[in-house]
Protein backbone atom coordinates (compact mmCIF):
# COMPACT_ATOMS: atom_id res chain seq x y z
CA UNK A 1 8.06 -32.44 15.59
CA UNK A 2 8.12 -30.33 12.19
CA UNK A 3 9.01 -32.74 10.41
CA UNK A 4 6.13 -35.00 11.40
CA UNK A 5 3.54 -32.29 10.76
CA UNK A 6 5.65 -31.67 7.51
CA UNK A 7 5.26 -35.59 6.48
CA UNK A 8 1.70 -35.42 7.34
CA UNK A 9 0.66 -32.58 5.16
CA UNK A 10 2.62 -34.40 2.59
CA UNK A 11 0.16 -36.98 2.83
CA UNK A 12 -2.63 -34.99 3.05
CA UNK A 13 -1.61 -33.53 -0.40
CA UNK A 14 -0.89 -37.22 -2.17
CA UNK A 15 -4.38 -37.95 -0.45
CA UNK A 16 -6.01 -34.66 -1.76
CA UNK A 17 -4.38 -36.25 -5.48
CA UNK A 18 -5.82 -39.82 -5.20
CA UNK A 19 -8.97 -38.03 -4.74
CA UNK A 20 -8.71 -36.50 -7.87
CA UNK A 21 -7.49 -39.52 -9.88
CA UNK A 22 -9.51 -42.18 -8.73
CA UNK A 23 -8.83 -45.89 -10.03
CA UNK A 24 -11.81 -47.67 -11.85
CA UNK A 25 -13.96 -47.48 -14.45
CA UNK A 26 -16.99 -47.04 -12.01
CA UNK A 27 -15.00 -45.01 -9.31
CA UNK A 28 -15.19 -42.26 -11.66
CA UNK A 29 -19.03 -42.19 -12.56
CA UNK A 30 -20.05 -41.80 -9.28
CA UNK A 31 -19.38 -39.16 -6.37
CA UNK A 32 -17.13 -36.82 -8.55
CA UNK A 33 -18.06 -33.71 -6.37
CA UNK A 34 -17.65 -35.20 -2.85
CA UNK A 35 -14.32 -35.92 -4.01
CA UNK A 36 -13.70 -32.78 -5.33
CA UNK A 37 -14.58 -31.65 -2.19
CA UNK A 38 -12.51 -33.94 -0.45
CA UNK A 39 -9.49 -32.61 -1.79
CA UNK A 40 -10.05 -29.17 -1.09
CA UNK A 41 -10.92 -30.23 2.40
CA UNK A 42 -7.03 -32.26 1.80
CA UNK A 43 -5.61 -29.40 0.12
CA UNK A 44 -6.20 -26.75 2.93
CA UNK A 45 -5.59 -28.74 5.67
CA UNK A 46 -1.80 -29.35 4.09
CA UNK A 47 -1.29 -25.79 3.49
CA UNK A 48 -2.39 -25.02 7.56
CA UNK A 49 0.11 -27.55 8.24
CA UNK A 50 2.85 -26.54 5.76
CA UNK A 51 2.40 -23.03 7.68
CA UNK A 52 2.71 -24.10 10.82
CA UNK A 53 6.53 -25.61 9.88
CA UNK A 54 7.16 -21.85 7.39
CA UNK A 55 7.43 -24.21 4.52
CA UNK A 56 5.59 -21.01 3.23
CA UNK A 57 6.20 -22.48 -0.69
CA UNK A 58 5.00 -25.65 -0.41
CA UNK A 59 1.86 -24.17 1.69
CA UNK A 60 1.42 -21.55 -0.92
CA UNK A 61 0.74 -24.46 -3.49
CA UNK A 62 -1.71 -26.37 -1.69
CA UNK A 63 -3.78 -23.13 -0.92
CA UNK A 64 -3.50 -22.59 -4.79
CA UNK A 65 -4.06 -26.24 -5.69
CA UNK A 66 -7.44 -25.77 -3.39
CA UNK A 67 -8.21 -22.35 -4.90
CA UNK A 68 -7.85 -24.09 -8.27
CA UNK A 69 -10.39 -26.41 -7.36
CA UNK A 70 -12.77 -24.13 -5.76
CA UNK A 71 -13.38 -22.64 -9.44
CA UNK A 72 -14.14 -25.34 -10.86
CA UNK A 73 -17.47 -26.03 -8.58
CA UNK A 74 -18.01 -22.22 -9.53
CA UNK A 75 -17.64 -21.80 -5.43
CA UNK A 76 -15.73 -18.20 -5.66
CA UNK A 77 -15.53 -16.75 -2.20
CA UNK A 78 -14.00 -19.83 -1.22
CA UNK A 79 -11.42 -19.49 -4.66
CA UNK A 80 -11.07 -15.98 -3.48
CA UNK A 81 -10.18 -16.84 0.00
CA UNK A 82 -8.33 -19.91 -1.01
CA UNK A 83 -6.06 -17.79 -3.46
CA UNK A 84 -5.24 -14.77 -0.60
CA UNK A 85 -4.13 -17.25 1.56
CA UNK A 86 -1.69 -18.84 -1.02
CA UNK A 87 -0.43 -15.32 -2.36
CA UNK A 88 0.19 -14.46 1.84
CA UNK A 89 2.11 -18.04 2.07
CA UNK A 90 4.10 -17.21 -1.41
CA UNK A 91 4.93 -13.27 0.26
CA UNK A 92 7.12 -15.07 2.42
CA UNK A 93 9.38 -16.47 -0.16
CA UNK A 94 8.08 -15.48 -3.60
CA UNK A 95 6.82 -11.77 -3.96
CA UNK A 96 6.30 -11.79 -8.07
CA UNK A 97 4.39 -15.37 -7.17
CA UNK A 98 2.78 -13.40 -4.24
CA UNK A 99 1.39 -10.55 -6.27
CA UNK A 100 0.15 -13.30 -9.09
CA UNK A 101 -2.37 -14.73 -6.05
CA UNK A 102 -3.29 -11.63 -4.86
CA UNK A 103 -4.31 -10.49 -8.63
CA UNK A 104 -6.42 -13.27 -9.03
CA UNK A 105 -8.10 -13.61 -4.97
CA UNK A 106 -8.95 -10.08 -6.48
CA UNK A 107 -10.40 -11.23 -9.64
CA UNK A 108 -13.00 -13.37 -7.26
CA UNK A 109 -13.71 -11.00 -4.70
CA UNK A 110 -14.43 -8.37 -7.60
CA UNK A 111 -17.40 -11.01 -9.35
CA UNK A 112 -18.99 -11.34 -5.69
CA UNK A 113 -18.85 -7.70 -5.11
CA UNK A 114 -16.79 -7.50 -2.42
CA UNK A 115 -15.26 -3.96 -3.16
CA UNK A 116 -13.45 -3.37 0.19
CA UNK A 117 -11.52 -6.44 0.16
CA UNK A 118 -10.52 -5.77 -2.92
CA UNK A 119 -9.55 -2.33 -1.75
CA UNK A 120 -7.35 -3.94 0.60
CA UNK A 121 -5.95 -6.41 -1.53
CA UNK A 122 -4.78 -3.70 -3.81
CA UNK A 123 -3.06 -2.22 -0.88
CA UNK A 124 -1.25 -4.78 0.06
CA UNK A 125 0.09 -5.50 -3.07
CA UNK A 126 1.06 -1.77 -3.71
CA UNK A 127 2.51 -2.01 -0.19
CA UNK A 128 4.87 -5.03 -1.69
CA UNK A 129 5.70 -2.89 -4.49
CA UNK A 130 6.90 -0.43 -2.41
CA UNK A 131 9.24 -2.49 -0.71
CA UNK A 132 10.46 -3.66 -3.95
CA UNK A 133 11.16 0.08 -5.00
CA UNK A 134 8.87 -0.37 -8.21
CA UNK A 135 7.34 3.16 -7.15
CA UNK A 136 5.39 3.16 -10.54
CA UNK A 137 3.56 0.08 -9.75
CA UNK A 138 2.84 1.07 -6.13
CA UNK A 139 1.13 4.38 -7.29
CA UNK A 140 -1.11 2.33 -9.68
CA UNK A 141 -2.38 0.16 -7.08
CA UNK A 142 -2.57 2.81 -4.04
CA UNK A 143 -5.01 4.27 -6.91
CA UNK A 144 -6.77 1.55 -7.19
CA UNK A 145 -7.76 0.92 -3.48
CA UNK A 146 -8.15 4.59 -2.93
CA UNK A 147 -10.80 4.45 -6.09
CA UNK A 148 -12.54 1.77 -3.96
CA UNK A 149 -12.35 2.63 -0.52
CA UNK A 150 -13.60 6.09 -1.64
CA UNK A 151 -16.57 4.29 -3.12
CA UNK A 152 -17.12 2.18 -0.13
CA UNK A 153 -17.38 4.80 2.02
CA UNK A 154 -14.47 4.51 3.63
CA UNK A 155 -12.97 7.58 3.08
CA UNK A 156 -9.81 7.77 5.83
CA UNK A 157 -8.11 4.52 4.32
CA UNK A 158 -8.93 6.33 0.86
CA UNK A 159 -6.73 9.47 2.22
CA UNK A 160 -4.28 6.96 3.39
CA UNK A 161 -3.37 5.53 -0.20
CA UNK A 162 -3.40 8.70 -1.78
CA UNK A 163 -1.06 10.33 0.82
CA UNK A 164 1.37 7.17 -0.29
CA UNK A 165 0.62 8.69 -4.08
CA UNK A 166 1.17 12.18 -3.52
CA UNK A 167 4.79 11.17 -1.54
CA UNK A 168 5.43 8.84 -4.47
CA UNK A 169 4.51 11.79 -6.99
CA UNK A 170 6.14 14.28 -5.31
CA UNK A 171 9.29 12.30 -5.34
CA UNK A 172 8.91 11.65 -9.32
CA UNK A 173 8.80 15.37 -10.20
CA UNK A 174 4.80 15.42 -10.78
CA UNK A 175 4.80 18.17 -7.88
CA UNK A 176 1.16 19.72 -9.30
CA UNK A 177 -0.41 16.60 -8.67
CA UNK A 178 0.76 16.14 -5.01
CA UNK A 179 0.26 18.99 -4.20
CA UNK A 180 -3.64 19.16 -5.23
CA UNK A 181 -3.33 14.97 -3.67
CA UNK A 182 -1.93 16.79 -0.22
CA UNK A 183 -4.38 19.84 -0.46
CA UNK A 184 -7.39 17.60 -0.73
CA UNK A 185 -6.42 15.21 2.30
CA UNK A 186 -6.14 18.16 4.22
CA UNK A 187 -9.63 19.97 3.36
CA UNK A 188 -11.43 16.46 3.96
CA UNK A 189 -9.72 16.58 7.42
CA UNK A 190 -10.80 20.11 8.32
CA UNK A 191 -14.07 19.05 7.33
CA UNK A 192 -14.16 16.99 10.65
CA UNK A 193 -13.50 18.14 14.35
CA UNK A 194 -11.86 15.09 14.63
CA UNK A 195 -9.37 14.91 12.31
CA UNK A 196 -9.33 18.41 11.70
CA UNK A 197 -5.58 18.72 13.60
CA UNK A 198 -3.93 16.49 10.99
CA UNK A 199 -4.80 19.13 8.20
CA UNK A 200 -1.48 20.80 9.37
CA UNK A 201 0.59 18.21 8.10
CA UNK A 202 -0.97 17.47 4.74
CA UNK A 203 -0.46 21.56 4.01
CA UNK A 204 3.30 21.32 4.87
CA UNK A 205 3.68 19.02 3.03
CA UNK A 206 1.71 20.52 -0.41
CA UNK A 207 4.18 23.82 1.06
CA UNK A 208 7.32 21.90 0.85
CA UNK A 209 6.26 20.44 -2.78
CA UNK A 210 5.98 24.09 -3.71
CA UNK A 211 9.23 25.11 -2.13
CA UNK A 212 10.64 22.60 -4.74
CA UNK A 213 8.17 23.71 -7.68
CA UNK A 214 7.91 27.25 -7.81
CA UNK A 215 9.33 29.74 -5.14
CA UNK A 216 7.64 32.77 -6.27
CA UNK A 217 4.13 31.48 -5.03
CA UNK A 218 4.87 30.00 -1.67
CA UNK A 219 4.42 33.28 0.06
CA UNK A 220 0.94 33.70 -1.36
CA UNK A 221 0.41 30.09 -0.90
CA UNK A 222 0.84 30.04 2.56
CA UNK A 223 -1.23 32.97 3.08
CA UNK A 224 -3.87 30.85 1.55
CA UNK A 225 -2.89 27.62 3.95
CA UNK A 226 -3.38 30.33 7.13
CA UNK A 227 -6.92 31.28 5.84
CA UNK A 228 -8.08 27.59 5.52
CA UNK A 229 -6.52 26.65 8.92
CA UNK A 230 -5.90 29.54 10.62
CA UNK A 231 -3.76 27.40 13.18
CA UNK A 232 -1.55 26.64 11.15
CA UNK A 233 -0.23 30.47 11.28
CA UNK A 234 1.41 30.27 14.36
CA UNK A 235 2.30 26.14 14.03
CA UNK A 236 5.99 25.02 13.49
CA UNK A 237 5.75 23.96 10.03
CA UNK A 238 4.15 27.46 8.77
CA UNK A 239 7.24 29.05 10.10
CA UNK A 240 9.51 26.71 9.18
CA UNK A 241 8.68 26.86 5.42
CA UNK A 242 8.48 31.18 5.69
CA UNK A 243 12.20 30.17 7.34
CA UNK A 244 13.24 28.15 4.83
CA UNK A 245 12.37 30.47 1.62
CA UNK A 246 14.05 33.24 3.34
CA UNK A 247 17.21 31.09 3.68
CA UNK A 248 16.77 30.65 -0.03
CA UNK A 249 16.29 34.16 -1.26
CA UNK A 250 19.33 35.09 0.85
CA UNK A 251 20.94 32.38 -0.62
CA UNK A 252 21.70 30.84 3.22
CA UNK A 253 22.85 27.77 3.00
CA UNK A 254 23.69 27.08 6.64
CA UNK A 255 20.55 28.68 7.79
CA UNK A 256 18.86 26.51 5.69
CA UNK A 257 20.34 23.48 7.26
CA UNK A 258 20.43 24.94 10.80
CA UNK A 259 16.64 25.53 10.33
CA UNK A 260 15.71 21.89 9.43
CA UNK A 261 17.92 20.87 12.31
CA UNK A 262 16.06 22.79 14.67
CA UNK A 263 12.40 21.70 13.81
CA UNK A 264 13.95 17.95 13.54
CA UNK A 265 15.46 18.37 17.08
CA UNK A 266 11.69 18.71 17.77
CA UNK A 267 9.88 17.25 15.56
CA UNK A 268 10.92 14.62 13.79
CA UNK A 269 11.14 14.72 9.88
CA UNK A 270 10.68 11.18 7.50
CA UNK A 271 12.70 10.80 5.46
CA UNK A 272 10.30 11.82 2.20
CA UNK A 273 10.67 15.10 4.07
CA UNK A 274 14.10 15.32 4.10
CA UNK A 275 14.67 13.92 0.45
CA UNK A 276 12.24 17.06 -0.19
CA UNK A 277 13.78 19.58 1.71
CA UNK A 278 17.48 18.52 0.35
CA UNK A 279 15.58 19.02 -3.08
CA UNK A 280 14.31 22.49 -2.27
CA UNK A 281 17.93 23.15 -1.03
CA UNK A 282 19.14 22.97 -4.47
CA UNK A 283 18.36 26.06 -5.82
CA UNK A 284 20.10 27.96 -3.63
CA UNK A 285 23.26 25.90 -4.56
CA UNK A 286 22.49 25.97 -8.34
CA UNK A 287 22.48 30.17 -7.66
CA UNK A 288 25.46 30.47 -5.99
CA UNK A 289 27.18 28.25 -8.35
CA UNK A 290 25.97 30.33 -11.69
């Protein structure tokens, strides 16, 4: 059965081709854009087909070949469309390929001003970075999509790309800039009654980035954190972090990990927390060893 679907959107293609390259003189004069159209019509249907057998290359190129022709009749939502669905065929099998469709579907989408999409497209291909471990390139696109979601309106899926920045920063050694990244999350989501409950986690996590940064202002930090969000006094996390700084002034090592055990048995900790809190952990083993 996949093969037979296969064969026919190999057809379909050739078809979409002849279409292109007509034979005669006169052929060519006449009906140049139906034909054009023609193949598109050809091209797309061979890339739904090439789908449905996960030939995900071979689809990725017809959606391309169609996208291709959609700019020449100037018809760029369709490119735009066209070109997303070849870089999602290529992310399959290719994911430099994939990223080199979703760049241009975004170059299209941009001209017809559709600044959400392209918001999203950014995020998915800063989502593919990540996976990739190219942590520089990730942070540039999260940017990007945050820049546009925030000017969209759409300020939540904003938060959500730069809470992706301030981990990746954080993890780089840029500490001052997740932590004002964290902070900022965090005061938009006090600002609603809704949301107002996840504000705990953003300021643990700008607390642990200072745990790592500078010990000597946590203290005063917190205090700050507990004015802002007075619930977050008495929460888990608040206490944790006082815990934790304690362990490192009295140079504690196994209360330090005995603590973090504890609030994991209960609360679960990522693993950006952990790489953090391991990080934080270092000082009081640099102490002990000078």
């Amino acid at each position: 059965m996949a093969s037979h679907i296969e064969n026919k959107a190999i057809q379909l293609r050739n078809e979409a081709a002849k279409k292109l390259n007509p034979n005669g003189f006169f052929k060519s004069l006449f009906g140049g854009g139906n034909r054009t159209e023609e193949a598109i019509e050809y091209y797309t249907r061979a890339g739904n087909l090439f789908k449905m057998t996960k030939n995900w290359l071979q689809a990725g190129e017809a959606f391309a070949d169609a996208a291709d022709l959609n700019c020449k009749r100037e018809d760029f939502l369709e490119a735009a469309i066209n070109y997303y669905e070849a870089a999602n065929c290529f992310k399959k099998c290719n994911v430099t390929k994939s990223i080199e469709y979703y760049l241009k579907s975004i170059k299209y989408y941009s001209q017809i001003g559709r600044f959400s999409t392209v918001a999203k497209v950014h995020q998915t291909i800063a989502e593919l970075m990540e996976d990739e471990r190219d942590l520089q390139g990730a942070i540039l696109h999260y940017e990007e999509a945050a820049e546009l979601f925030h000017t969209e309106n759409h300020r939540a899926m904003a938060n959500k790309c730069l809470q992706k920045v301030a981990e990746f920063a954080a993890l780089e050694g840029k500490y001052q800039k997740a932590i004002k990244l964290f902070q900022d999350i965090a005061c938009f989501d006090l600002s609603s009654s809704l949301l107002q409950y996840n504000a705990k986690e953003y300021l643990f996590r700008a607390a642990i980035c200072h745990l790592c940064n500078d010990l000597e202002v946590v203290e005063s930090v917190i205090n700050r954190y507990n004015e802002i969000y007075p619930l977050f006094k008495d929460s888990k996390e608040c206490h944790l972090i006082l815990c934790l700084l304690n362990c490192i002034d009295q140079k504690d090592l196994e209360g330090y990990a005995n603590a973090i055990r504890t609030y994991d048995a209960t609360s679960k900790l990522t693993m950006w927390h952990v790489t953090m809190l391991l990080r934080a952990k270092n000082s009081i083993e640099n102490t002990n060893i000078r």
